[in-house]
Protein backbone atom coordinates (compact mmCIF):
# COMPACT_ATOMS: atom_id res chain seq x y z
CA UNK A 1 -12.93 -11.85 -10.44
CA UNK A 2 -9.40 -11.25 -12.47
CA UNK A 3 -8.14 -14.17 -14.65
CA UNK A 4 -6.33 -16.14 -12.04
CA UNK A 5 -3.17 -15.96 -14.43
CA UNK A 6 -3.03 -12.03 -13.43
CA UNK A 7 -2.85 -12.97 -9.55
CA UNK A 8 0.31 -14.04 -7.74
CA UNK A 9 -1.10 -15.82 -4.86
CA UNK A 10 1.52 -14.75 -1.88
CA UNK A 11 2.25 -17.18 1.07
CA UNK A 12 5.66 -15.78 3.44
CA UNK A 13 6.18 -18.74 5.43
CA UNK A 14 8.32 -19.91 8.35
CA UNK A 15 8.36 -23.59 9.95
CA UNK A 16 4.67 -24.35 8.44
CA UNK A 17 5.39 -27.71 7.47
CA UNK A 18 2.22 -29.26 9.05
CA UNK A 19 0.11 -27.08 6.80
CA UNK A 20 1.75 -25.75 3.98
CA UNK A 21 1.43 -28.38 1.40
CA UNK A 22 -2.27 -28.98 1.92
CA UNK A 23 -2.40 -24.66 1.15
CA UNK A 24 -0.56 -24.60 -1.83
CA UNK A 25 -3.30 -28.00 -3.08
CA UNK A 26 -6.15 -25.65 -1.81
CA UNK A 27 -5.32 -23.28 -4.18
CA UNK A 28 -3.92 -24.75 -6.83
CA UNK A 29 -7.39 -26.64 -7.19
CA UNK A 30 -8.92 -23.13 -7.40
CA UNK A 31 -6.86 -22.66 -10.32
CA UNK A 32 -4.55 -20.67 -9.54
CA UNK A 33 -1.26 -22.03 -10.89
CA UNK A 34 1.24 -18.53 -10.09
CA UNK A 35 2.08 -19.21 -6.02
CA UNK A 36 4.90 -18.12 -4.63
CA UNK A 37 6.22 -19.14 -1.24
CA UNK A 38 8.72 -16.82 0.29
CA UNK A 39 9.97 -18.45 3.36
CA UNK A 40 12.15 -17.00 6.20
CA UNK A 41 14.51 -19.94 7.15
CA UNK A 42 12.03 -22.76 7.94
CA UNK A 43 13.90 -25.96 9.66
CA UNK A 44 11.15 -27.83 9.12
CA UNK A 45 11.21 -28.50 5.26
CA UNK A 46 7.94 -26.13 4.73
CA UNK A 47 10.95 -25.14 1.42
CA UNK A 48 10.53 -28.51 0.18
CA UNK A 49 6.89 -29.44 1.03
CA UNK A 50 6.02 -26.09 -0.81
CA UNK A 51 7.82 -27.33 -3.83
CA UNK A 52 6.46 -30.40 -4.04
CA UNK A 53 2.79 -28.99 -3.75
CA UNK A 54 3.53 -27.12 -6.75
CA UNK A 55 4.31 -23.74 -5.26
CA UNK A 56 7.48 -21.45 -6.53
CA UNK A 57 9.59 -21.29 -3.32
CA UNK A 58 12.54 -18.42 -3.02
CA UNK A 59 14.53 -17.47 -0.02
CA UNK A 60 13.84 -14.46 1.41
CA UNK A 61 17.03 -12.09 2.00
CA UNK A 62 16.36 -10.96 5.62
CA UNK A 63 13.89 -11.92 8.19
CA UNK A 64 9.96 -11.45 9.17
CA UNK A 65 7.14 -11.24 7.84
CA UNK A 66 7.16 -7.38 6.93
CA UNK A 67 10.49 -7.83 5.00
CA UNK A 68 9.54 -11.39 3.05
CA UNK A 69 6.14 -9.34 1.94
CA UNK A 70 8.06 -6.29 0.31
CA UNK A 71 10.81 -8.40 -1.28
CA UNK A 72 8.42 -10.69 -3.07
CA UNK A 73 5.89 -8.31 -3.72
CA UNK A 74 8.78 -5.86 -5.11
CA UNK A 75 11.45 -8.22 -6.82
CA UNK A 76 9.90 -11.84 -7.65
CA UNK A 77 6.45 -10.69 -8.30
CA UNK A 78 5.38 -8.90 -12.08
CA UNK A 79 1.79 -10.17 -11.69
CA UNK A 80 -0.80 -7.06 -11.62
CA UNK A 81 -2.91 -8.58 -8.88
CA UNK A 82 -1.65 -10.43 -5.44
CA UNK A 83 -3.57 -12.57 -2.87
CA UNK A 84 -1.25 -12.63 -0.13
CA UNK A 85 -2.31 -15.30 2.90
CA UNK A 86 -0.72 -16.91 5.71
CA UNK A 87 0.43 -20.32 5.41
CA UNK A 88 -0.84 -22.08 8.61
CA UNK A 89 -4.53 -22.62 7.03
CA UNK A 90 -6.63 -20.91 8.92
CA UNK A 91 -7.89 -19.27 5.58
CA UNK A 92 -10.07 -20.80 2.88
CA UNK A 93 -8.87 -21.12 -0.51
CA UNK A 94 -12.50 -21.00 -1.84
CA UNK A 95 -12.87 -16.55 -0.11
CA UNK A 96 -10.12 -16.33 -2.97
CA UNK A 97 -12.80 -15.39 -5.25
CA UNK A 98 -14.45 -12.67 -3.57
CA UNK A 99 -11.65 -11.72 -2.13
CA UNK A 100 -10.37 -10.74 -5.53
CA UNK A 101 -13.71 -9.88 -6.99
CA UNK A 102 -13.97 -6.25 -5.56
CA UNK A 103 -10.15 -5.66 -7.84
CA UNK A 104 -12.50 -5.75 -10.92
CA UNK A 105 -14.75 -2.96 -9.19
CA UNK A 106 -12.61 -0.71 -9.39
CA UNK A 107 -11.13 -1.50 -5.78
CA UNK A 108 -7.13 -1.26 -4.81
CA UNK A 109 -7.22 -3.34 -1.40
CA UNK A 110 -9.57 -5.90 -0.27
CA UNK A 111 -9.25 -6.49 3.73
CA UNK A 112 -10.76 -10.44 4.70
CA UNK A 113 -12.81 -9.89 7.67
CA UNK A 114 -11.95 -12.92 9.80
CA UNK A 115 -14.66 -11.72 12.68
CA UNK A 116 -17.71 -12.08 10.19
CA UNK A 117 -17.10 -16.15 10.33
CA UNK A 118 -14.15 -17.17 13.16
CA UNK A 119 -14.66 -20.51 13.91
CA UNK A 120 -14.38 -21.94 17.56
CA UNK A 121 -10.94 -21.94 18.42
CA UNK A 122 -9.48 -19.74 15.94
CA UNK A 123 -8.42 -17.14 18.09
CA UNK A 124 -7.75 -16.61 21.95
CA UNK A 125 -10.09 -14.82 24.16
CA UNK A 126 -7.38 -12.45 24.87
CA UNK A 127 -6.42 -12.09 20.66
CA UNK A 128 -10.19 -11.41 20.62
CA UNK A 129 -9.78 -8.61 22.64
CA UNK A 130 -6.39 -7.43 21.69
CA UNK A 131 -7.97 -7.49 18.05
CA UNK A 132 -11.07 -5.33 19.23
CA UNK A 133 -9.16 -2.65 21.32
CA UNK A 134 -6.56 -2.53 18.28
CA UNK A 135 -9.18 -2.40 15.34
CA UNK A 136 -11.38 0.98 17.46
CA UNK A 137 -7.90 2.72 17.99
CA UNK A 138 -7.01 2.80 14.39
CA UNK A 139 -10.92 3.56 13.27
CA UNK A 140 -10.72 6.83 16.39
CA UNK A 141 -7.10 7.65 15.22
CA UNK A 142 -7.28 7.36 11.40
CA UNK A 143 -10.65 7.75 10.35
CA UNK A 144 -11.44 4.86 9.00
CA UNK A 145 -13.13 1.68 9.99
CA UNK A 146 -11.76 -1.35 8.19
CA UNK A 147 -13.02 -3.64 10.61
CA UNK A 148 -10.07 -6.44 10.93
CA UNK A 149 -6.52 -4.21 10.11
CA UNK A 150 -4.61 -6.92 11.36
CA UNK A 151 -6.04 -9.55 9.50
CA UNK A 152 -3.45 -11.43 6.85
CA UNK A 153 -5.96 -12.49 4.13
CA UNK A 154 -5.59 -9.42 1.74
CA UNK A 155 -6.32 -8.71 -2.19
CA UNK A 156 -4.63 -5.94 -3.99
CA UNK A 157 -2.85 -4.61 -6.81
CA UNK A 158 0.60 -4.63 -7.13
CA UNK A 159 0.52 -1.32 -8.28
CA UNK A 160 -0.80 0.24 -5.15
CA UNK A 161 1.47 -1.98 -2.71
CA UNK A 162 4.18 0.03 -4.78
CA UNK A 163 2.44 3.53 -3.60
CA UNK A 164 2.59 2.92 0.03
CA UNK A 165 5.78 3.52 2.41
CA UNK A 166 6.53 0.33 4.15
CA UNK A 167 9.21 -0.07 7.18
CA UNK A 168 7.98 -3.09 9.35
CA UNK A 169 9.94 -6.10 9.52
CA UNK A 170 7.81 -8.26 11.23
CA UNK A 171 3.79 -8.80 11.92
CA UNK A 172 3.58 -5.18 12.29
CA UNK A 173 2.94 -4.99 8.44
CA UNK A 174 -0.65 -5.42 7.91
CA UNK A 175 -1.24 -2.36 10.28
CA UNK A 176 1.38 -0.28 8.08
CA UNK A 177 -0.45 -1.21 4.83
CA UNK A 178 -4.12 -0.42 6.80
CA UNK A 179 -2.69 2.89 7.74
CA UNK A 180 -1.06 4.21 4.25
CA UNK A 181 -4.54 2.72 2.55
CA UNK A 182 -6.30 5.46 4.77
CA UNK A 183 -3.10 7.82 4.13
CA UNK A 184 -2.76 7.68 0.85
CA UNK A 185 -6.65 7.21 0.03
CA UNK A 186 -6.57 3.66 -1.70
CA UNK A 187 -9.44 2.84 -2.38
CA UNK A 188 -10.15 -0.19 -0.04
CA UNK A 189 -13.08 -2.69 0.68
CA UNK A 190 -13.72 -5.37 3.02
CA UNK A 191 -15.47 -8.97 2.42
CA UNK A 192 -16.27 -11.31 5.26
CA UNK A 193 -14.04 -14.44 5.23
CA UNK A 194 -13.73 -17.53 7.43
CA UNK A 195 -11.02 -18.07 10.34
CA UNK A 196 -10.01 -21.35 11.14
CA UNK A 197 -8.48 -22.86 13.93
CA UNK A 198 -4.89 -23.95 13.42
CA UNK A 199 -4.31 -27.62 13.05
CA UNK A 200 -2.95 -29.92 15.63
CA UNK A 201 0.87 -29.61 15.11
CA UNK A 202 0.77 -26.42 13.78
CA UNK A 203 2.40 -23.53 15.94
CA UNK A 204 2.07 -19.71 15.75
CA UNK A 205 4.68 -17.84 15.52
CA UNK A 206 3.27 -14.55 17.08
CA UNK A 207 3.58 -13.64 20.51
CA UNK A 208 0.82 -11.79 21.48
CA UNK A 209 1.76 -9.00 24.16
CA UNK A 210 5.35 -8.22 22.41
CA UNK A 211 3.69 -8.12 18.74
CA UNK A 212 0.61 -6.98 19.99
CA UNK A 213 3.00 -4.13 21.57
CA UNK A 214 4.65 -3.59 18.36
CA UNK A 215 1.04 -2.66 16.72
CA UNK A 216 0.28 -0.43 18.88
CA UNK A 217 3.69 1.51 18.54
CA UNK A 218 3.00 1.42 15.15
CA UNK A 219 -0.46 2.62 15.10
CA UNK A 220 0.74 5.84 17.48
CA UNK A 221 4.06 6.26 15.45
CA UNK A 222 1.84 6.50 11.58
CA UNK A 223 -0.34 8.68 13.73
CA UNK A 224 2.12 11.71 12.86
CA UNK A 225 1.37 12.13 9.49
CA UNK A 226 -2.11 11.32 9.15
CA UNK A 227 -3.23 12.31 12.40
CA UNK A 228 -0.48 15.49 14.07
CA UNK A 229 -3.34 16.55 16.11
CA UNK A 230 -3.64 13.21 17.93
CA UNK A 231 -0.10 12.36 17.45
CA UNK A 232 1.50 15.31 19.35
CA UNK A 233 -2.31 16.56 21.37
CA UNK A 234 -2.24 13.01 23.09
CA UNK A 235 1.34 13.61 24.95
CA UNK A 236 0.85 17.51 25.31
CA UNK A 237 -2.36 16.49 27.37
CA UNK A 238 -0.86 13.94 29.12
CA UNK A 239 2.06 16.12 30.61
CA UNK A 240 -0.46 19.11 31.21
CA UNK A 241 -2.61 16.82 33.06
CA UNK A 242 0.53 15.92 35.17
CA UNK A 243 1.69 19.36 35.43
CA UNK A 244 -1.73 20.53 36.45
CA UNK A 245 -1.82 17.30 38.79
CA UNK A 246 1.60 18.69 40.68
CA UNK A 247 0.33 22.03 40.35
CA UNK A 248 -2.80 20.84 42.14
CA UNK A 249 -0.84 18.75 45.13
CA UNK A 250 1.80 21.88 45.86
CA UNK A 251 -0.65 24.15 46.38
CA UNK A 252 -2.84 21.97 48.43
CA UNK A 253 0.75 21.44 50.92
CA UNK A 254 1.13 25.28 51.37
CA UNK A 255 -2.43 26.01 52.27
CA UNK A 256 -2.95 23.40 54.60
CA UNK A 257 0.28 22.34 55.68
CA UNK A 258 2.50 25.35 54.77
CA UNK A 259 4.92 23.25 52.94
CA UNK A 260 7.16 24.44 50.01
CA UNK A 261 7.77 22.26 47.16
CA UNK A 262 9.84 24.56 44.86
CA UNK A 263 11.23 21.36 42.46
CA UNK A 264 8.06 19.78 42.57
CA UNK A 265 6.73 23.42 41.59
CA UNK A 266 9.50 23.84 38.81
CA UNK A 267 8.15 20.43 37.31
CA UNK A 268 4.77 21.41 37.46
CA UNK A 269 5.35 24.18 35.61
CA UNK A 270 7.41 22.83 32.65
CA UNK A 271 4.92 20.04 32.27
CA UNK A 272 2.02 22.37 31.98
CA UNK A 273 4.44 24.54 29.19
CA UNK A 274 5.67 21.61 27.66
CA UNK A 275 2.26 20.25 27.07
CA UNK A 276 0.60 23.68 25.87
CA UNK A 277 3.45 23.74 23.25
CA UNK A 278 2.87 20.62 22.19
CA UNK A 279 -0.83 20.83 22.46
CA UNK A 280 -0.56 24.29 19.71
CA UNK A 281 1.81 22.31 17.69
CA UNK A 282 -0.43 19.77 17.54
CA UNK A 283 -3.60 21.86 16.13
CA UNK A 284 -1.22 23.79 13.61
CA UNK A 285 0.15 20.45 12.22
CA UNK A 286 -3.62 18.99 11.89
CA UNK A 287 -4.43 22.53 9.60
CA UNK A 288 -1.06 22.32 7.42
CA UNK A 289 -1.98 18.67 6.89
CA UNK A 290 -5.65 19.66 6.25
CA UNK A 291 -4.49 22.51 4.08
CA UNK A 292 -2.13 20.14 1.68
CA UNK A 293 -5.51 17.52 1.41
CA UNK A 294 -7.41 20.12 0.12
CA UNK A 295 -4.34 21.19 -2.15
CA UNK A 296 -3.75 17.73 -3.66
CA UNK A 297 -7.20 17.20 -4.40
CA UNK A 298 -7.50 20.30 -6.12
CA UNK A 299 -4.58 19.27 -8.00
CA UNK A 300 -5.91 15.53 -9.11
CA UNK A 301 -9.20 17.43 -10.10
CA UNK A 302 -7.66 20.03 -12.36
CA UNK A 303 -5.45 16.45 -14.01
């Protein structure tokens, strides 16, 4: 495991004052003495609670949990390795080890697994599932299994964070970092970690269908540069399915009923053209992007 005076343990925080002392203790008694809080506005005094745990606390400038990650890990932190964790305490300060251990290996990004030990309660039957459906989309769409993208326990070095593009502003981020890991082929590991549930007082502030929403848009939307041929093949065979589908039901009126439909026809037919184009556009964008891989490897061999 690195020295724990090379690792920044990161905690973005907002309204966790049930919790967040007893997370800064946790990890203080691991001995890590670098922990900074960067807190979105709490009303709660999670600022002051953090403070008096032992934690440094700064403000962040704008607001989720996407934006408090970059600015710390980009202006407040110099450290060459980060823990970054969620400050409800549903993680365990003592994974911090082998979270941290695979860094010395060689290892850019370490993923906690909260599935391999979630605790009874931890998550909803229908987070369970939203998890599941989630974590298979981005394995079928990117390529890679990581087992638990969304997952909020990660290790990595700061110098990698500073490789990837990052937009998301809120909860979206951890599927963002999951997808420019498998983008920008960072080399990334996952350990099994524990999942608590939260404690009594303690609320979450994700919303599960509007965040869960927000994933999936963002899964789809990083789909165009890592994956054109899903990215643009998935709409182009939607809309020839539906043109074929209207192609299907105005022919069926004129044989047997010797109806016309000539918009319905029209419609048809630019759905089925629409989707063909974007279908070919599709498989040409998958070979340029297939052709540049096999360029840039060629190039970091020959370094």
């Amino acid at each position: 495991m690195p020295n724990p005076d090379s690792v920044c343990v990161l905690v973005p925080t907002y309204d966790e004052a049930e919790t967040i002392a007893d997370v800064v203790a946790d990890y203080r008694e691991e001995g890590f003495t670098n922990i900074l809080v960067i807190d979105g506005g709490s009303t709660d005094g999670t600022r002051e609670l953090a403070k008096e745990a032992g934690a440094h606390v700064v403000m962040q400038s704008g607001s989720g949990k996407g934006q408090a990650v970059r600015e710390a890990v980009e202006e407040h932190i110099v450290a060459e390795y980060v823990l970054m964790l969620d400050g409800d305490g549903t993680y365990l300060a003592k994974d911090a080890e082998k979270m941290l251990a695979p860094l010395d290996e060689g290892f850019e990004h370490v993923i906690g697994d909260r599935f391999a030990d979630m605790r009874e309660g931890a998550m909803t039957s229908l987070n369970k599932v939203g998890n599941r459906i989630i974590n298979r989309a981005f394995a079928y769409i990117h390529g890679t299994d990581y087992e638990d993208i969304l997952s909020g326990y990660r290790a990595f070095t700061r110098e990698s964070f500073l490789e990837m593009t990052l937009t998301s502003d809120g909860f979206g981020i951890e599927t963002e970092m999951a997808v420019e890991c498998a983008k920008r082929g960072i080399k990334t590991t996952v350990v099994p970690t524990t999942y608590l549930p939260r404690p009594d007082g303690s609320d979450t502030n994700l919303h599960p269908v509007r965040d869960g929403g927000i994933i999936f848009l963002e899964l789809y939307r990083r789909a165009k540069t890592n994956n054109p041929l899903f990215y643009f093949g998935s709409v182009g065979l939607a809309s020839t399915a539906t043109g074929l589908g209207l192609a299907a039901y105005v022919a069926y009126e004129w044989i047997v009923r010797t109806v016309s439909h000539e918009v319905i026809a029209v419609v048809s037919a630019a759905g089925i053209l629409f989707g063909v184009q974007l279908l070919m556009f599709g498989v040409l964008s998958d070979l340029i992007l297939s052709l540049h891989r096999e360029q840039m490897k060629r190039i970091e061999e020959s370094e």
